[in-house]
N, C-alpha and C. Protein backbone atom coordinates (compact mmCIF):
# COMPACT_ATOMS: atom_id res chain seq x y z
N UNK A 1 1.73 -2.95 4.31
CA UNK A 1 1.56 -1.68 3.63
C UNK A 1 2.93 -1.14 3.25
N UNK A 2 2.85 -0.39 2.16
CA UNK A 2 4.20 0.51 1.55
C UNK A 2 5.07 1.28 2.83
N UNK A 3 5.42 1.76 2.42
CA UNK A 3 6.08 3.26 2.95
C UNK A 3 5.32 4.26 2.95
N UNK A 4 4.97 4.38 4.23
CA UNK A 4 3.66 5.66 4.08
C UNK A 4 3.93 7.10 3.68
N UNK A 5 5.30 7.29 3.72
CA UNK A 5 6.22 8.35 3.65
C UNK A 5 6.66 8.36 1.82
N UNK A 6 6.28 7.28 0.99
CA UNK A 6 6.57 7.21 -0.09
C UNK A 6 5.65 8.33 -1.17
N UNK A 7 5.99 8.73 -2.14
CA UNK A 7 5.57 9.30 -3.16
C UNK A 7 4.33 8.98 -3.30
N UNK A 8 2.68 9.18 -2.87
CA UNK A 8 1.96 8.70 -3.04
C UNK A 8 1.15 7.86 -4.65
N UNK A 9 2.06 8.58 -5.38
CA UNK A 9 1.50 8.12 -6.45
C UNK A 9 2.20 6.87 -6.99
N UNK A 10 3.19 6.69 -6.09
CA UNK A 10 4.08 5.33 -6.24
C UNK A 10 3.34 4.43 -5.74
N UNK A 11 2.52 4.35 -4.75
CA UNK A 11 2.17 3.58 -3.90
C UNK A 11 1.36 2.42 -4.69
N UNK A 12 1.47 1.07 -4.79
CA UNK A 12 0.50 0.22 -5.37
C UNK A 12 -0.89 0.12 -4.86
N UNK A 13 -1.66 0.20 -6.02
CA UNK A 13 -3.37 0.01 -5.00
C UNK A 13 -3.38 -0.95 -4.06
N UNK A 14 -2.83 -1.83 -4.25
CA UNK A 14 -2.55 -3.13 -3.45
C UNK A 14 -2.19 -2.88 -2.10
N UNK A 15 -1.52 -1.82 -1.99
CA UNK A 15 -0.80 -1.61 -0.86
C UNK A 15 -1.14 -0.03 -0.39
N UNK A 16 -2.02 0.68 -1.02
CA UNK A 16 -2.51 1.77 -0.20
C UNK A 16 -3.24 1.75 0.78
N UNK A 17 -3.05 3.01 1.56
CA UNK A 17 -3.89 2.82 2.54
C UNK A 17 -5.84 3.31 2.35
N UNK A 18 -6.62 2.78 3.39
CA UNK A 18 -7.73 3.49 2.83
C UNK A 18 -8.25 4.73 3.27
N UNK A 19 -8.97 5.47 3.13
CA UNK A 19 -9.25 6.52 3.68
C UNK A 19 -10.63 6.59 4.69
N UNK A 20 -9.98 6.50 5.72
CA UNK A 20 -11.17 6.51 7.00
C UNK A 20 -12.92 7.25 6.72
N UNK A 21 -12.47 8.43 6.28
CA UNK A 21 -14.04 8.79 5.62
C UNK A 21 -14.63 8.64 4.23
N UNK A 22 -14.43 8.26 3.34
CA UNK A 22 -14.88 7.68 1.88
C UNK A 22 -14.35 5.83 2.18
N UNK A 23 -13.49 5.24 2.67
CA UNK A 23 -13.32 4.00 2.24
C UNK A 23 -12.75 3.68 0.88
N UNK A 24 -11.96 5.21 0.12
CA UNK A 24 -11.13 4.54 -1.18
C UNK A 24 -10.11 3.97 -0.51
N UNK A 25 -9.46 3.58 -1.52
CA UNK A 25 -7.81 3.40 -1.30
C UNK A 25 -7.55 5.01 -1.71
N UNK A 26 -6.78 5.06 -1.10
CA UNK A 26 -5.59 6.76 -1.04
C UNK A 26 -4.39 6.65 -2.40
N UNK A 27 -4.19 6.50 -3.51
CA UNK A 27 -3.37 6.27 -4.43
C UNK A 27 -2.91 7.44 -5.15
N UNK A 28 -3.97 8.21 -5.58
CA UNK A 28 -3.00 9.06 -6.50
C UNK A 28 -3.55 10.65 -6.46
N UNK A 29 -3.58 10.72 -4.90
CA UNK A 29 -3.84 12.15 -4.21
C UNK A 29 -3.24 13.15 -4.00
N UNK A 30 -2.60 14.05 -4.48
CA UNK A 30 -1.86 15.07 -3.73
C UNK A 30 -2.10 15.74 -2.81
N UNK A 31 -3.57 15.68 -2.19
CA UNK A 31 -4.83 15.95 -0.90
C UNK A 31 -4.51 15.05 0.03
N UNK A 32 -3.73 14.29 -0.14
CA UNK A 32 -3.57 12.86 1.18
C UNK A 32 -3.09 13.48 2.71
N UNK A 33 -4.23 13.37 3.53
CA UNK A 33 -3.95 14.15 4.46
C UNK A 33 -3.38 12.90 5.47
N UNK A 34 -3.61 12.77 6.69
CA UNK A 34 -2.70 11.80 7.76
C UNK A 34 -2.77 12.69 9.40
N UNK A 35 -4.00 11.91 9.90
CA UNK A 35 -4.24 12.70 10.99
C UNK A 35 -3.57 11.82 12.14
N UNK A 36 -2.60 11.96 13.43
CA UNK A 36 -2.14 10.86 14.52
C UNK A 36 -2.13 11.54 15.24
N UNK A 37 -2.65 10.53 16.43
CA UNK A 37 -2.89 10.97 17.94
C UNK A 37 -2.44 9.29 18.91
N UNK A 38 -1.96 9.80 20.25
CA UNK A 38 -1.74 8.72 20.72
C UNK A 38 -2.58 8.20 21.87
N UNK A 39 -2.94 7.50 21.90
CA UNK A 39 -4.20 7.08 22.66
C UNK A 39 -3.70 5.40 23.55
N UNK A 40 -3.34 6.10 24.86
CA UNK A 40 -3.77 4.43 25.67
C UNK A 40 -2.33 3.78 25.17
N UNK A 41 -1.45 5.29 25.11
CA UNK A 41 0.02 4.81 25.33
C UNK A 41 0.63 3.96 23.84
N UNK A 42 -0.13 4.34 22.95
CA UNK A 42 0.18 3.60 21.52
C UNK A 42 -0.43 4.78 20.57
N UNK A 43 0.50 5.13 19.00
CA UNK A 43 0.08 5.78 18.43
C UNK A 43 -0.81 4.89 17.34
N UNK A 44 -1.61 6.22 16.82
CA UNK A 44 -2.76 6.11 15.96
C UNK A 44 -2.87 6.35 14.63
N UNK A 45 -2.95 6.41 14.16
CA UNK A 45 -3.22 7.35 12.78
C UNK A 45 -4.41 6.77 11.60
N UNK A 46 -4.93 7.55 10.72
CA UNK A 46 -5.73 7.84 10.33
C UNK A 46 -5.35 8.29 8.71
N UNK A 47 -5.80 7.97 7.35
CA UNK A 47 -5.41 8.04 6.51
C UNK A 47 -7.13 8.90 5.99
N UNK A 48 -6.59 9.98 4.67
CA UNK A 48 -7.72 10.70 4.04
C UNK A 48 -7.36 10.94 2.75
N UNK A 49 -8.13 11.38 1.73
CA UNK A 49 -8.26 11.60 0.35
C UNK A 49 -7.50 12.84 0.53
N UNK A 50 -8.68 13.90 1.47
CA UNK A 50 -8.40 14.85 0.93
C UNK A 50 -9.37 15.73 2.29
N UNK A 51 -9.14 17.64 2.10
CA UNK A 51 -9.68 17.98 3.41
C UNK A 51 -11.26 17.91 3.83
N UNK A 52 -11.60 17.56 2.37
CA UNK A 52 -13.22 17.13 2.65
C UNK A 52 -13.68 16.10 3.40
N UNK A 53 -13.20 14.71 3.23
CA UNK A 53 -13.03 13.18 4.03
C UNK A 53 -12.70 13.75 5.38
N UNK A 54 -11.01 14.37 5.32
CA UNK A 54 -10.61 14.78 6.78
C UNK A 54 -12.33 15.93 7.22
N UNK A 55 -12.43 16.59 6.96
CA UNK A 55 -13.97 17.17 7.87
C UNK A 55 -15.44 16.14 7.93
N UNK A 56 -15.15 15.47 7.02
CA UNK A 56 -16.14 14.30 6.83
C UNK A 56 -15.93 13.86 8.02
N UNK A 57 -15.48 13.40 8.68
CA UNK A 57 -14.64 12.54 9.77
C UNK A 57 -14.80 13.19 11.02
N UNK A 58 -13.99 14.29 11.17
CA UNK A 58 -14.06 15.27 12.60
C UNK A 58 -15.47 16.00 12.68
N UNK A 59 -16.90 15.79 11.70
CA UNK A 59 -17.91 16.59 12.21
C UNK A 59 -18.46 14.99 12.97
């Protein structure tokens, strides 16, 4: 994967990440949310469209 920290709209589809509640690729969002938690001594994270997916997800 890219640079997750990169310009999202830089990001190649190829190389985006997907979004845990819809299943797009995350490409050309300015909604790209990024939820991490560390679990079992290793971090986590979690990629989203947008805050709808992110509540899609946490209900």
């Amino acid at each position: 994967m890219e640079d997750p920290t990169s310009d999202v709209g830089e990001v190649d589809p190829a190389d985006a990440p997907v979004c845990a509640g819809c299943g797009e690729d995350v490409v050309d969002s300015s909604d790209h949310r990024v939820v991490t938690w560390v679990a079992d001594g290793e971090a986590q994270h979690r990629h989203f469209c947008d805050d709808s997916c992110l509540a899609d997800w946490t209900d």
